[in-house]
N, C-alpha and C. Protein backbone atom coordinates (compact mmCIF):
# COMPACT_ATOMS: atom_id res chain seq x y z
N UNK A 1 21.24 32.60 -27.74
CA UNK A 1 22.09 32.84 -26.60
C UNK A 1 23.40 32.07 -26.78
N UNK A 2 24.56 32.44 -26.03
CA UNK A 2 25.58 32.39 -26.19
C UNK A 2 25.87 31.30 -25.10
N UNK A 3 26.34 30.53 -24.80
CA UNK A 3 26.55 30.15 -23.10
C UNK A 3 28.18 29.69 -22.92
N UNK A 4 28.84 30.14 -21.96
CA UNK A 4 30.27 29.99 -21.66
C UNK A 4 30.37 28.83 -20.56
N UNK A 5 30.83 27.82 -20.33
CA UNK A 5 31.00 26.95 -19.28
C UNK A 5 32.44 26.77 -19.19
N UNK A 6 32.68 26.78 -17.80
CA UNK A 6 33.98 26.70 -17.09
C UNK A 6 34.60 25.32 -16.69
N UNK A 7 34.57 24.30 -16.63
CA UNK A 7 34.84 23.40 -16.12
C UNK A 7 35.90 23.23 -15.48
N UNK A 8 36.04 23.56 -13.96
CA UNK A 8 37.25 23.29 -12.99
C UNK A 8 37.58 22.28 -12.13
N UNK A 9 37.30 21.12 -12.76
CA UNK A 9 37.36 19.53 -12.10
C UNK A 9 36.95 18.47 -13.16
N UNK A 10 38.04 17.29 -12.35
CA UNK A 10 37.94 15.99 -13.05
C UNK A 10 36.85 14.91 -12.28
N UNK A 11 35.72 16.10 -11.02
CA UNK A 11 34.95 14.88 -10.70
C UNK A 11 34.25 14.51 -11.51
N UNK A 12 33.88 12.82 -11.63
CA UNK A 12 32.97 12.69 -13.10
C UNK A 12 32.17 13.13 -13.16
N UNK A 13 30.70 13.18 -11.81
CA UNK A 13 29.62 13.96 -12.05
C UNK A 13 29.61 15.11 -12.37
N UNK A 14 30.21 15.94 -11.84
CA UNK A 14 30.49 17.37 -12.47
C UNK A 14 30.70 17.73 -13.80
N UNK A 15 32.12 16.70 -14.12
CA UNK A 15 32.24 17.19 -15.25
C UNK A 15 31.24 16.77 -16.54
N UNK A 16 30.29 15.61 -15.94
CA UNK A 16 28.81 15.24 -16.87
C UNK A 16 27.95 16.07 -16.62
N UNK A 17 27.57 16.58 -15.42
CA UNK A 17 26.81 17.40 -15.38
C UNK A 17 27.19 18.73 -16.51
N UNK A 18 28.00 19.67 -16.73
CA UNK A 18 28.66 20.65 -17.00
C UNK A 18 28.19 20.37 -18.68
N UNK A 19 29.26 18.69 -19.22
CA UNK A 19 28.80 18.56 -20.42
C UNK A 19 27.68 18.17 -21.23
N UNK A 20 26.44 17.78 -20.32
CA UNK A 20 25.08 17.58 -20.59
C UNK A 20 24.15 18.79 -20.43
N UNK A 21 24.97 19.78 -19.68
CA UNK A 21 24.27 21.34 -19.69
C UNK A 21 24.64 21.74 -21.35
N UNK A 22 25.92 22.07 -21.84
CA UNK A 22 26.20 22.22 -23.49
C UNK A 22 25.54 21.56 -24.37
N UNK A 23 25.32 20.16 -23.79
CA UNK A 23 24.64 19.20 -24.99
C UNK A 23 23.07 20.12 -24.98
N UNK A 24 22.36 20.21 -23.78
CA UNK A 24 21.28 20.58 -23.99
C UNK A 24 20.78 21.99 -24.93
N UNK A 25 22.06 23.35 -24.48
CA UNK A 25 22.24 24.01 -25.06
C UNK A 25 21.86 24.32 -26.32
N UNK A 26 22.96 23.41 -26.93
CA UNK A 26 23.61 23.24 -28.29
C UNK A 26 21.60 22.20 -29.19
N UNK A 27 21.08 21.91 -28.56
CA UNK A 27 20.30 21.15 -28.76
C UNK A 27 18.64 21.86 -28.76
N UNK A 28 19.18 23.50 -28.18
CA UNK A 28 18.22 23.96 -28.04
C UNK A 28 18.41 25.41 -29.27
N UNK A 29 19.34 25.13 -29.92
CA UNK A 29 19.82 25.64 -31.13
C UNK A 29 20.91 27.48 -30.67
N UNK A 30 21.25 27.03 -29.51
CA UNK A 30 22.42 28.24 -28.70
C UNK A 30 23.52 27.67 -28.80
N UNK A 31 24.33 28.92 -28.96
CA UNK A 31 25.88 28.33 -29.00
C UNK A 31 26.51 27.93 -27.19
N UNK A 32 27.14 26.72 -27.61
CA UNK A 32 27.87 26.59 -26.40
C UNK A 32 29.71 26.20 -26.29
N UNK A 33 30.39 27.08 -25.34
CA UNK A 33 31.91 26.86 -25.37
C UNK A 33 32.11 26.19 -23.50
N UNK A 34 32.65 25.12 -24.10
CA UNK A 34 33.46 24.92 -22.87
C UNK A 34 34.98 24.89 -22.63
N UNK A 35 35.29 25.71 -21.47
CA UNK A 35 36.73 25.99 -21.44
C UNK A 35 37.30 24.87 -19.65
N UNK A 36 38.25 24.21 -20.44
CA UNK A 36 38.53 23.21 -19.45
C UNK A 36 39.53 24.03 -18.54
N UNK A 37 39.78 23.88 -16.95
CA UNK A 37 40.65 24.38 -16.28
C UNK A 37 41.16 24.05 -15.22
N UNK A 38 42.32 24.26 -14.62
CA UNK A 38 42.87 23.41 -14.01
C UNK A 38 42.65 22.01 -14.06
N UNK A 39 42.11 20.94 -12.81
CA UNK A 39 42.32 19.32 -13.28
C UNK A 39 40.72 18.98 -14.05
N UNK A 40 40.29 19.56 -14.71
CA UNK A 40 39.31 20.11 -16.01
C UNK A 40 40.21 19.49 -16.79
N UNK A 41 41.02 20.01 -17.47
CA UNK A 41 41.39 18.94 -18.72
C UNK A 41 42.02 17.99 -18.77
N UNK A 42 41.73 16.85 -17.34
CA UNK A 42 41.88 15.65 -17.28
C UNK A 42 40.79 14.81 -17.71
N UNK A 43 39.45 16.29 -18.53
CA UNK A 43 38.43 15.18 -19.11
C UNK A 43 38.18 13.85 -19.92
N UNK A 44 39.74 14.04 -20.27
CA UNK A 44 39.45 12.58 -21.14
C UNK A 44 40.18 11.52 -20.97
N UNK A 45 40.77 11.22 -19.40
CA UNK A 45 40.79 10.60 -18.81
C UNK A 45 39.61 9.91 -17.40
N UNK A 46 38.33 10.68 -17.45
CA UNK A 46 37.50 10.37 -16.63
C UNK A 46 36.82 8.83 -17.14
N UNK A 47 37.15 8.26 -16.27
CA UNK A 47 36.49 6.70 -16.43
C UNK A 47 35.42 6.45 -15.03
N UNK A 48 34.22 7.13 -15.28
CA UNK A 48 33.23 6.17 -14.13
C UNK A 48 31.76 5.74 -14.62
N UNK A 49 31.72 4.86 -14.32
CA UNK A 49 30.61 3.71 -14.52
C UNK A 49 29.30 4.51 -15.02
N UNK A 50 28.64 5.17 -13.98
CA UNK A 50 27.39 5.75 -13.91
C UNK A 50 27.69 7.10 -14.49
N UNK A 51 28.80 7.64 -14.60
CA UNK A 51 28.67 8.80 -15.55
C UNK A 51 29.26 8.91 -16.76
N UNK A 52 29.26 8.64 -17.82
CA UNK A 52 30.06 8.26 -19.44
C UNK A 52 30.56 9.84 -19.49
N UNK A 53 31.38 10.16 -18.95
CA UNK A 53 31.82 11.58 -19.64
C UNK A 53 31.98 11.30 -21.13
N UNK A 54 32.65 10.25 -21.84
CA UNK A 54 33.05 10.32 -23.13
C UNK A 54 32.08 10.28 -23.83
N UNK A 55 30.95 10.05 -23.41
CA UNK A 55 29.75 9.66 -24.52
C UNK A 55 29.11 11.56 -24.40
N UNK A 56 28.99 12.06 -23.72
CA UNK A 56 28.68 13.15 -23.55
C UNK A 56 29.53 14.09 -24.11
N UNK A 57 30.97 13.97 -23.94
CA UNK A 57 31.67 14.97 -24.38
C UNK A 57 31.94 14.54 -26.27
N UNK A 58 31.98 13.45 -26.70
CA UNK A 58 31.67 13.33 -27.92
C UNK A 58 30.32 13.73 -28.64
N UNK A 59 29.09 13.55 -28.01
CA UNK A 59 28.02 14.11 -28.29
C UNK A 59 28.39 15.80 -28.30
N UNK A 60 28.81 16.64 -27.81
CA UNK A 60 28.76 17.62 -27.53
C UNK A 60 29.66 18.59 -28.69
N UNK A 61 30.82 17.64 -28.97
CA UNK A 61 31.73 17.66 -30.07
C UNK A 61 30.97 17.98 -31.50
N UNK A 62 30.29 17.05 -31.84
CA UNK A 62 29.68 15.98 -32.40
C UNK A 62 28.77 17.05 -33.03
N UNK A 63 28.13 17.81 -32.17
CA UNK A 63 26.70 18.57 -32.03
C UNK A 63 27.50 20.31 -32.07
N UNK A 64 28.78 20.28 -32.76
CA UNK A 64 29.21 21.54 -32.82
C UNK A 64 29.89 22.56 -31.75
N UNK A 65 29.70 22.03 -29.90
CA UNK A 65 30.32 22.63 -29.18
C UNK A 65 31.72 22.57 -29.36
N UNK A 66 31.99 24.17 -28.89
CA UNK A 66 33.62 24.72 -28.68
C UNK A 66 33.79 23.90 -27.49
N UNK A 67 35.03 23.59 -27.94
CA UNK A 67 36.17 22.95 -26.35
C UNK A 67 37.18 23.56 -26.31
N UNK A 68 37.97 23.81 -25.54
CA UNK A 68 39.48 24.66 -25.13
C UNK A 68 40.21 24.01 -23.95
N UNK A 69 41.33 24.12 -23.93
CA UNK A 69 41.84 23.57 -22.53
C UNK A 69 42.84 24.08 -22.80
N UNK A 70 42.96 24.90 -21.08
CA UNK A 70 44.22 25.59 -20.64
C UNK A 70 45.47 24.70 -20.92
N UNK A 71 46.43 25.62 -21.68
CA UNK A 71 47.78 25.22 -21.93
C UNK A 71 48.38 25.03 -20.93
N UNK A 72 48.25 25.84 -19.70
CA UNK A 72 49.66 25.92 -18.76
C UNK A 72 48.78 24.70 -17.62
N UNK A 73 47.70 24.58 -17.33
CA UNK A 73 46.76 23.46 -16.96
C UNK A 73 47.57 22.14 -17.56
N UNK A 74 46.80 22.46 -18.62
CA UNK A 74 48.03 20.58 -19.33
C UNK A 74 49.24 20.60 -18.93
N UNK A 75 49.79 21.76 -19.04
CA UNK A 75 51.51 21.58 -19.33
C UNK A 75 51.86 21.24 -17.39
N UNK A 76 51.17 21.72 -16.48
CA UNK A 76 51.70 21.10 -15.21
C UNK A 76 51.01 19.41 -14.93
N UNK A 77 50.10 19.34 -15.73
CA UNK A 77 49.69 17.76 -15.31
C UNK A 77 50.45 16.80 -16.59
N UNK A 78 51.08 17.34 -17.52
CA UNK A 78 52.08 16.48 -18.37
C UNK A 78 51.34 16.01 -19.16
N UNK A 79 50.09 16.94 -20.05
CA UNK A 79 48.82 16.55 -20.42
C UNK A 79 49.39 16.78 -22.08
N UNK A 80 49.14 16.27 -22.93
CA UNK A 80 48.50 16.47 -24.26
C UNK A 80 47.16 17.35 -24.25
N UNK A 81 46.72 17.88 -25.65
CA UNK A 81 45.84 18.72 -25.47
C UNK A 81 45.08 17.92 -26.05
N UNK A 82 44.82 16.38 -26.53
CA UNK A 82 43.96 15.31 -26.60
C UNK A 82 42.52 15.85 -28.05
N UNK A 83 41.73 16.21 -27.01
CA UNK A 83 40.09 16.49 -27.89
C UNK A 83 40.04 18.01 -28.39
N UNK A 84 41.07 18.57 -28.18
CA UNK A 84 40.71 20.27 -28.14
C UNK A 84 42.05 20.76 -28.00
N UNK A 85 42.15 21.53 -28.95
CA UNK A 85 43.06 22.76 -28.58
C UNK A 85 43.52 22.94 -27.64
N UNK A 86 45.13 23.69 -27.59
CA UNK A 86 45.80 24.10 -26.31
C UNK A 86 45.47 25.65 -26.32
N UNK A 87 44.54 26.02 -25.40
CA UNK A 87 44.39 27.85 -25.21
C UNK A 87 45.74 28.35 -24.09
N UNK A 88 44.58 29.45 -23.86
CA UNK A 88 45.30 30.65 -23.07
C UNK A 88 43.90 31.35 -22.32
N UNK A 89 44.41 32.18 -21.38
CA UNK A 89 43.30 32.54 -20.82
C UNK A 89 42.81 34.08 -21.55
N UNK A 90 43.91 34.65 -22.31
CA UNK A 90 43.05 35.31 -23.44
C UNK A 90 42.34 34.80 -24.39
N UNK A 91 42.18 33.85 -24.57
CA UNK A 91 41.15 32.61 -25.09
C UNK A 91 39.94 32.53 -24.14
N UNK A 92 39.66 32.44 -22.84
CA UNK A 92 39.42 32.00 -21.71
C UNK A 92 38.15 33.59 -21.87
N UNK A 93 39.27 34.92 -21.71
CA UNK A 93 38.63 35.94 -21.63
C UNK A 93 37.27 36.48 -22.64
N UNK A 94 38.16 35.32 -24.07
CA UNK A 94 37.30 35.52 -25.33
C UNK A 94 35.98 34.80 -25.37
N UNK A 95 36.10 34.24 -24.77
CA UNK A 95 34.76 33.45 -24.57
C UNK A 95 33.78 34.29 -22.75
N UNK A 96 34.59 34.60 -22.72
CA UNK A 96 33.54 35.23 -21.53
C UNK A 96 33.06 36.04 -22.14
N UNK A 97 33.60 36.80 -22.62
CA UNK A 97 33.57 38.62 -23.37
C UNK A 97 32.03 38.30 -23.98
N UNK A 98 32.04 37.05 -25.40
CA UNK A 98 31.40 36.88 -26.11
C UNK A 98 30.47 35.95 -25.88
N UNK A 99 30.23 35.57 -24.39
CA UNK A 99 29.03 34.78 -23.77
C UNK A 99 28.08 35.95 -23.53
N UNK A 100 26.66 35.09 -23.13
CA UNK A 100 25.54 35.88 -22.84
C UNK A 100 25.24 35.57 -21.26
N UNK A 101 25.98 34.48 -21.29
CA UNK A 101 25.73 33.41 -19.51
C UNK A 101 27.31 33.04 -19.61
N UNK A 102 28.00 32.91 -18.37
CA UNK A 102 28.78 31.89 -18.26
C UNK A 102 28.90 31.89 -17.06
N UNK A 103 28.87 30.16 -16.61
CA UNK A 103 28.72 29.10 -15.74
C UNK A 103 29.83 28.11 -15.17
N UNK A 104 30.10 28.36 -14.36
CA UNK A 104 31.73 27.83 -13.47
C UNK A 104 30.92 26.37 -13.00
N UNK A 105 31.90 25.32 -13.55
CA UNK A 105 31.39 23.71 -12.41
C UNK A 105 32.49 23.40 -11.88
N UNK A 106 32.82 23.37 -10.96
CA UNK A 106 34.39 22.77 -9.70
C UNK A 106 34.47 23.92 -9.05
């Protein structure tokens, strides 16, 4: 199986939750893409205690998951495209198209 995840927020739980759904994925030998969006690709600025986004989203890296993050997303928060690529939402579309599941968190 294919799995598409959306990530549309910089809350930390969410966005751990979202990237420990891919880790599991990816762990259960399925492909997984996550496409960051809107304040989504402020993921690698998330700093909270009880949720390590970075340890998760490097695991996830790490373990072969796709990452993407909206260009025009970064480009209004004055973002670098940091861990991942700068997409497009024909990028966005490409990964829906070619999911078997895809899963919106924010």
């Amino acid at each position: 199986m294919k799995l598409g995840i959306i990530l549309n927020t910089n809350h930390p739980e969410t966005a751990w939750n979202a990237l420990r759904l891919g880790n599991e994925a990816l762990a259960g030998g399925h492909g997984a893409s996550v496409f960051l969006l809107g304040s989504g690709v402020e993921i690698v600025n998330i700093r909270d205690a009880p949720f390590n986004v970075g340890e998760v989203l490097k695991k996830f890296l790490d373990n072969g998951g796709n990452l993407m993050a909206c260009g025009t997303c970064l480009e209004l928060r004055h973002q670098e495209a940091g861990v991942c690529p700068i997409s497009t939402m024909s990028q966005l579309v490409e990964i829906i198209a070619n999911s078997d599941k895809v899963v919106t968190f924010g």
